[in-house]
N, C-alpha and C. Protein backbone atom coordinates (compact mmCIF):
# COMPACT_ATOMS: atom_id res chain seq x y z
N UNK A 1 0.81 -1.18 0.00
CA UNK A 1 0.00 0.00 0.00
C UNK A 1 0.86 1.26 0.00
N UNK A 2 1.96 1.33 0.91
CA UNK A 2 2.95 2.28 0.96
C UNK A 2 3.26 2.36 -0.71
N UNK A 3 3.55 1.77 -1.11
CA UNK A 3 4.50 1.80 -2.54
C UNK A 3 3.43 2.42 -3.44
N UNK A 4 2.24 1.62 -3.49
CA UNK A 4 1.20 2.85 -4.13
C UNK A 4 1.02 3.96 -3.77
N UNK A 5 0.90 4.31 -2.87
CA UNK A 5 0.59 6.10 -2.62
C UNK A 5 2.20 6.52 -2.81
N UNK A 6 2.78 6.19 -3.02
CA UNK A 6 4.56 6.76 -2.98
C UNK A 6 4.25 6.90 -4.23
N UNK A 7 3.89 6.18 -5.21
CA UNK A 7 4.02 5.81 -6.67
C UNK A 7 2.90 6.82 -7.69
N UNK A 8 1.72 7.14 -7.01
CA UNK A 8 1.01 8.14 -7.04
C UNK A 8 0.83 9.48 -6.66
N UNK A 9 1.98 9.52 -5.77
CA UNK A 9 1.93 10.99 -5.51
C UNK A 9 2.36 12.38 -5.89
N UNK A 10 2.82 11.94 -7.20
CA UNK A 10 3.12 12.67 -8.58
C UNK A 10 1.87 13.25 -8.95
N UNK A 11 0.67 12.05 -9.59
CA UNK A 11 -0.53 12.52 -9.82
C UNK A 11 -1.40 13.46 -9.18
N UNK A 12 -1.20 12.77 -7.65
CA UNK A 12 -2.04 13.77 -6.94
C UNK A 12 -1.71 15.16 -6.43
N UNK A 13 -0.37 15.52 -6.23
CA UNK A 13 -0.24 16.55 -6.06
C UNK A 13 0.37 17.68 -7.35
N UNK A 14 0.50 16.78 -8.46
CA UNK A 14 1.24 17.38 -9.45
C UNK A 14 0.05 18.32 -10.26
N UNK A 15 0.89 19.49 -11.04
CA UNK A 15 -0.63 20.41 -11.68
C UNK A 15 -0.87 19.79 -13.16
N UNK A 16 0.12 18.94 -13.86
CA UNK A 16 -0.35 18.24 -14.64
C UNK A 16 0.02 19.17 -16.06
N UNK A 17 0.71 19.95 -16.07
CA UNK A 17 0.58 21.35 -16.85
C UNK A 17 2.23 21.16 -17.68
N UNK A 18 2.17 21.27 -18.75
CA UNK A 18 3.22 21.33 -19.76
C UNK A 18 4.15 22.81 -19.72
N UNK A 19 5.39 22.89 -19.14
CA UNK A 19 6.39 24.06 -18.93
C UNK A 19 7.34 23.30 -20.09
N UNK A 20 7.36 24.87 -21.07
CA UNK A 20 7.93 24.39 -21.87
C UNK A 20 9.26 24.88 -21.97
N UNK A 21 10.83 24.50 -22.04
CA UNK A 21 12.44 24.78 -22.04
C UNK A 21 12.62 25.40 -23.41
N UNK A 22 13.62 26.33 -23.15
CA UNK A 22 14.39 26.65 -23.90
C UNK A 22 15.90 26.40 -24.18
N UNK A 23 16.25 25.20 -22.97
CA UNK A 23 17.28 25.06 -23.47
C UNK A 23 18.17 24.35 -24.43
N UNK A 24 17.36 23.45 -25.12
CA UNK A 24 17.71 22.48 -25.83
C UNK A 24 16.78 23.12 -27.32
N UNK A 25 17.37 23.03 -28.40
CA UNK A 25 15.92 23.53 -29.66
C UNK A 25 16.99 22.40 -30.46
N UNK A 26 16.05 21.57 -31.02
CA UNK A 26 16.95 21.02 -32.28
C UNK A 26 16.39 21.02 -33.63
N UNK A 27 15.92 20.42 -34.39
CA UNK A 27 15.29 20.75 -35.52
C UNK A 27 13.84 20.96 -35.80
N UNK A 28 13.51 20.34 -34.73
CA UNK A 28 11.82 20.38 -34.49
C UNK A 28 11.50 21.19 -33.76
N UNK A 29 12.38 22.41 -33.56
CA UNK A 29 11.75 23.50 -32.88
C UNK A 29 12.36 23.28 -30.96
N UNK A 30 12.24 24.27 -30.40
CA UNK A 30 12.12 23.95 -29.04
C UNK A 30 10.99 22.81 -28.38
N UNK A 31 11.88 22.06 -27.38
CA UNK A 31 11.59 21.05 -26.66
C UNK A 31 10.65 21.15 -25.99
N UNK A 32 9.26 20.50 -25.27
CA UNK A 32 8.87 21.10 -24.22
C UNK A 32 8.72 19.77 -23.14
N UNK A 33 8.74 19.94 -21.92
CA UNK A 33 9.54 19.13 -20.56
C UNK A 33 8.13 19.21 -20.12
N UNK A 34 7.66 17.66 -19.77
CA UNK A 34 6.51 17.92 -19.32
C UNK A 34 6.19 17.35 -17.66
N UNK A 35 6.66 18.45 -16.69
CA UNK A 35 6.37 18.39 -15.44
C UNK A 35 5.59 18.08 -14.51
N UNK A 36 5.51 17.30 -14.20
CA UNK A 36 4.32 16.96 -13.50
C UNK A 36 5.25 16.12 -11.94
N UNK A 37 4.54 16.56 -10.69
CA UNK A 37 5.07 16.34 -9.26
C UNK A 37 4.68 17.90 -8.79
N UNK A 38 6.02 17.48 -7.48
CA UNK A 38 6.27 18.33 -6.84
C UNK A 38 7.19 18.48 -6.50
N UNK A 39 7.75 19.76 -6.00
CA UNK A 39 9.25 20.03 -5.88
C UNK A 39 9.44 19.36 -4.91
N UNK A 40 11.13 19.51 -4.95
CA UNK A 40 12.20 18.95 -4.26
C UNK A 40 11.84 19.02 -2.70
N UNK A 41 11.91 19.91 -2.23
CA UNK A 41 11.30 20.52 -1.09
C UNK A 41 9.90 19.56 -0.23
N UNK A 42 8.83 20.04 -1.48
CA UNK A 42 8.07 19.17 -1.00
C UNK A 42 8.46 17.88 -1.10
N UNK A 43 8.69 17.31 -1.83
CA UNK A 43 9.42 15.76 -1.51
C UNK A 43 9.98 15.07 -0.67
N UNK A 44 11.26 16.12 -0.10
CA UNK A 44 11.46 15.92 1.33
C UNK A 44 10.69 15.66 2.42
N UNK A 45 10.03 16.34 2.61
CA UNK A 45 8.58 16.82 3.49
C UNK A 45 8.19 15.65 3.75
N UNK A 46 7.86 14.93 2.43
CA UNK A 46 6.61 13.86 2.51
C UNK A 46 7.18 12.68 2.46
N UNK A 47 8.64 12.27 2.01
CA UNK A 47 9.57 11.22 2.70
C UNK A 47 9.58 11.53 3.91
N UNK A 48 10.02 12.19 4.94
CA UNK A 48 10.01 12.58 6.28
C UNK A 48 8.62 12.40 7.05
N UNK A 49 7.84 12.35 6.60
CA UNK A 49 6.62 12.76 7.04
C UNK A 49 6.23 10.53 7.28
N UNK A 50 6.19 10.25 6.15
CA UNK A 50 6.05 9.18 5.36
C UNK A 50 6.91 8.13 6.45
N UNK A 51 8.23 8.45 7.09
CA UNK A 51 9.12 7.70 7.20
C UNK A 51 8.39 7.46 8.67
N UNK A 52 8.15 8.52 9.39
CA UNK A 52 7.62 8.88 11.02
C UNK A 52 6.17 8.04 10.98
N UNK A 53 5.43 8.41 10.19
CA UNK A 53 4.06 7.86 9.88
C UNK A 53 4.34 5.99 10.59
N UNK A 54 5.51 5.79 9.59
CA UNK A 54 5.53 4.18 9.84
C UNK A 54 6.13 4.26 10.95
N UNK A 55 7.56 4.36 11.57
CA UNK A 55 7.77 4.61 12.61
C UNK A 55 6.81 4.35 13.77
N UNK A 56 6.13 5.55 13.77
CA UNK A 56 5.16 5.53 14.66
C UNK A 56 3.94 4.38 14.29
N UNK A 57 3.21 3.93 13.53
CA UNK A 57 2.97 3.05 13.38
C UNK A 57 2.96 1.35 13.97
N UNK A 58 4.28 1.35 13.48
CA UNK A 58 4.99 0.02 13.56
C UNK A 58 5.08 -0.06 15.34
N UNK A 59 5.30 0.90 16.12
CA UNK A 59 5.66 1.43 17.32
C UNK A 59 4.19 1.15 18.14
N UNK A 60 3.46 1.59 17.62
CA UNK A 60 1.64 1.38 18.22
C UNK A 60 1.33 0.12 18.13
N UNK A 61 1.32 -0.54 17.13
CA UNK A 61 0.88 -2.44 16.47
C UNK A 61 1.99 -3.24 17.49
N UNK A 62 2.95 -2.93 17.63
CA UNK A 62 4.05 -3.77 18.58
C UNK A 62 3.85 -3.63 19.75
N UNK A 63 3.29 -2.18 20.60
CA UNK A 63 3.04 -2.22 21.95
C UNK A 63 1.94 -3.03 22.06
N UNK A 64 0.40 -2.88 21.09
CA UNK A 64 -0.46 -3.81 21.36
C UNK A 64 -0.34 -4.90 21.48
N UNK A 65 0.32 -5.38 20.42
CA UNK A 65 0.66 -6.97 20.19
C UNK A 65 1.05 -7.51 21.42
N UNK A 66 2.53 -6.90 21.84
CA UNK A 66 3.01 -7.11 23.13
C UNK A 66 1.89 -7.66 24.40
N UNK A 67 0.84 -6.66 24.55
CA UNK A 67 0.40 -6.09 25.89
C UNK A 67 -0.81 -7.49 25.37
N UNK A 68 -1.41 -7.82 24.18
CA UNK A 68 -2.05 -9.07 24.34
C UNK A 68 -1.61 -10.22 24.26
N UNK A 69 -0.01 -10.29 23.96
CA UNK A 69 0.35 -11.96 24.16
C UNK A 69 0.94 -12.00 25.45
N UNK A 70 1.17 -10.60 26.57
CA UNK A 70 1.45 -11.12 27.87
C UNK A 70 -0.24 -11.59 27.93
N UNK A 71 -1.31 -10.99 27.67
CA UNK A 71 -2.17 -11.37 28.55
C UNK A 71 -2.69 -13.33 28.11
N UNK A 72 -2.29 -13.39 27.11
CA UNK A 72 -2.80 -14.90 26.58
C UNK A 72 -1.38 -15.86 27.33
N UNK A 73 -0.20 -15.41 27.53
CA UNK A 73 0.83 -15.97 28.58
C UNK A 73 0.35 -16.14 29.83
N UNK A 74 -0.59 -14.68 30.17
CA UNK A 74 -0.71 -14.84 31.84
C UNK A 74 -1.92 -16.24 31.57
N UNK A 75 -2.64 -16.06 31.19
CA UNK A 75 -4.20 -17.03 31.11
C UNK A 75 -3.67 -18.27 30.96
N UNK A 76 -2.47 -18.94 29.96
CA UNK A 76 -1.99 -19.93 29.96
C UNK A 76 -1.42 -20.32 31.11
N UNK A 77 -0.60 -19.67 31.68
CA UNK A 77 0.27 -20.00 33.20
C UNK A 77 -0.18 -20.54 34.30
N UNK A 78 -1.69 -19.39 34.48
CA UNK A 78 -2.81 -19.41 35.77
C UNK A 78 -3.36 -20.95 35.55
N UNK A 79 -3.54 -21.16 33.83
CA UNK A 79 -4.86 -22.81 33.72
C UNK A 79 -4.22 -23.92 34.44
């Protein structure tokens, strides 16, 4: 699921809009670069953001887990 929204998040935040260069012209006229995302900046952001998300995550599912196989240990011990 991670890898899809990573993999989509070009689409969704990108404006979808054709910026066209001047730095390259070869015989067919100037080039045009068709941009679509988000900057660098934001990118960062949302790796960082993205990385904590799981982090924290993974961090919540493990304390639970924990806190119900002591209790299925204690119930086994007591029978």
């Amino acid at each position: 699921m991670y890898v899809f929204i990573g993999a989509s998040t070009d689409t969704f935040f990108g404006d979808g809009n054709e910026h066209s260069g001047t730095a390259e012209e070869g015989a067919d006229g100037p080039k045009t670069d068709k941009k679509i995302g988000v900057d660098e900046a934001t990118h960062k952001k949302m790796v960082l953001f993205g990385l904590c998300l799981s982090i924290i995550s993974m961090s919540l599912v493990s304390h639970f887990v924990k806190k119900e196989l002591y209790k299925v240990i204690a119930q086994l011990l007591s029978a």
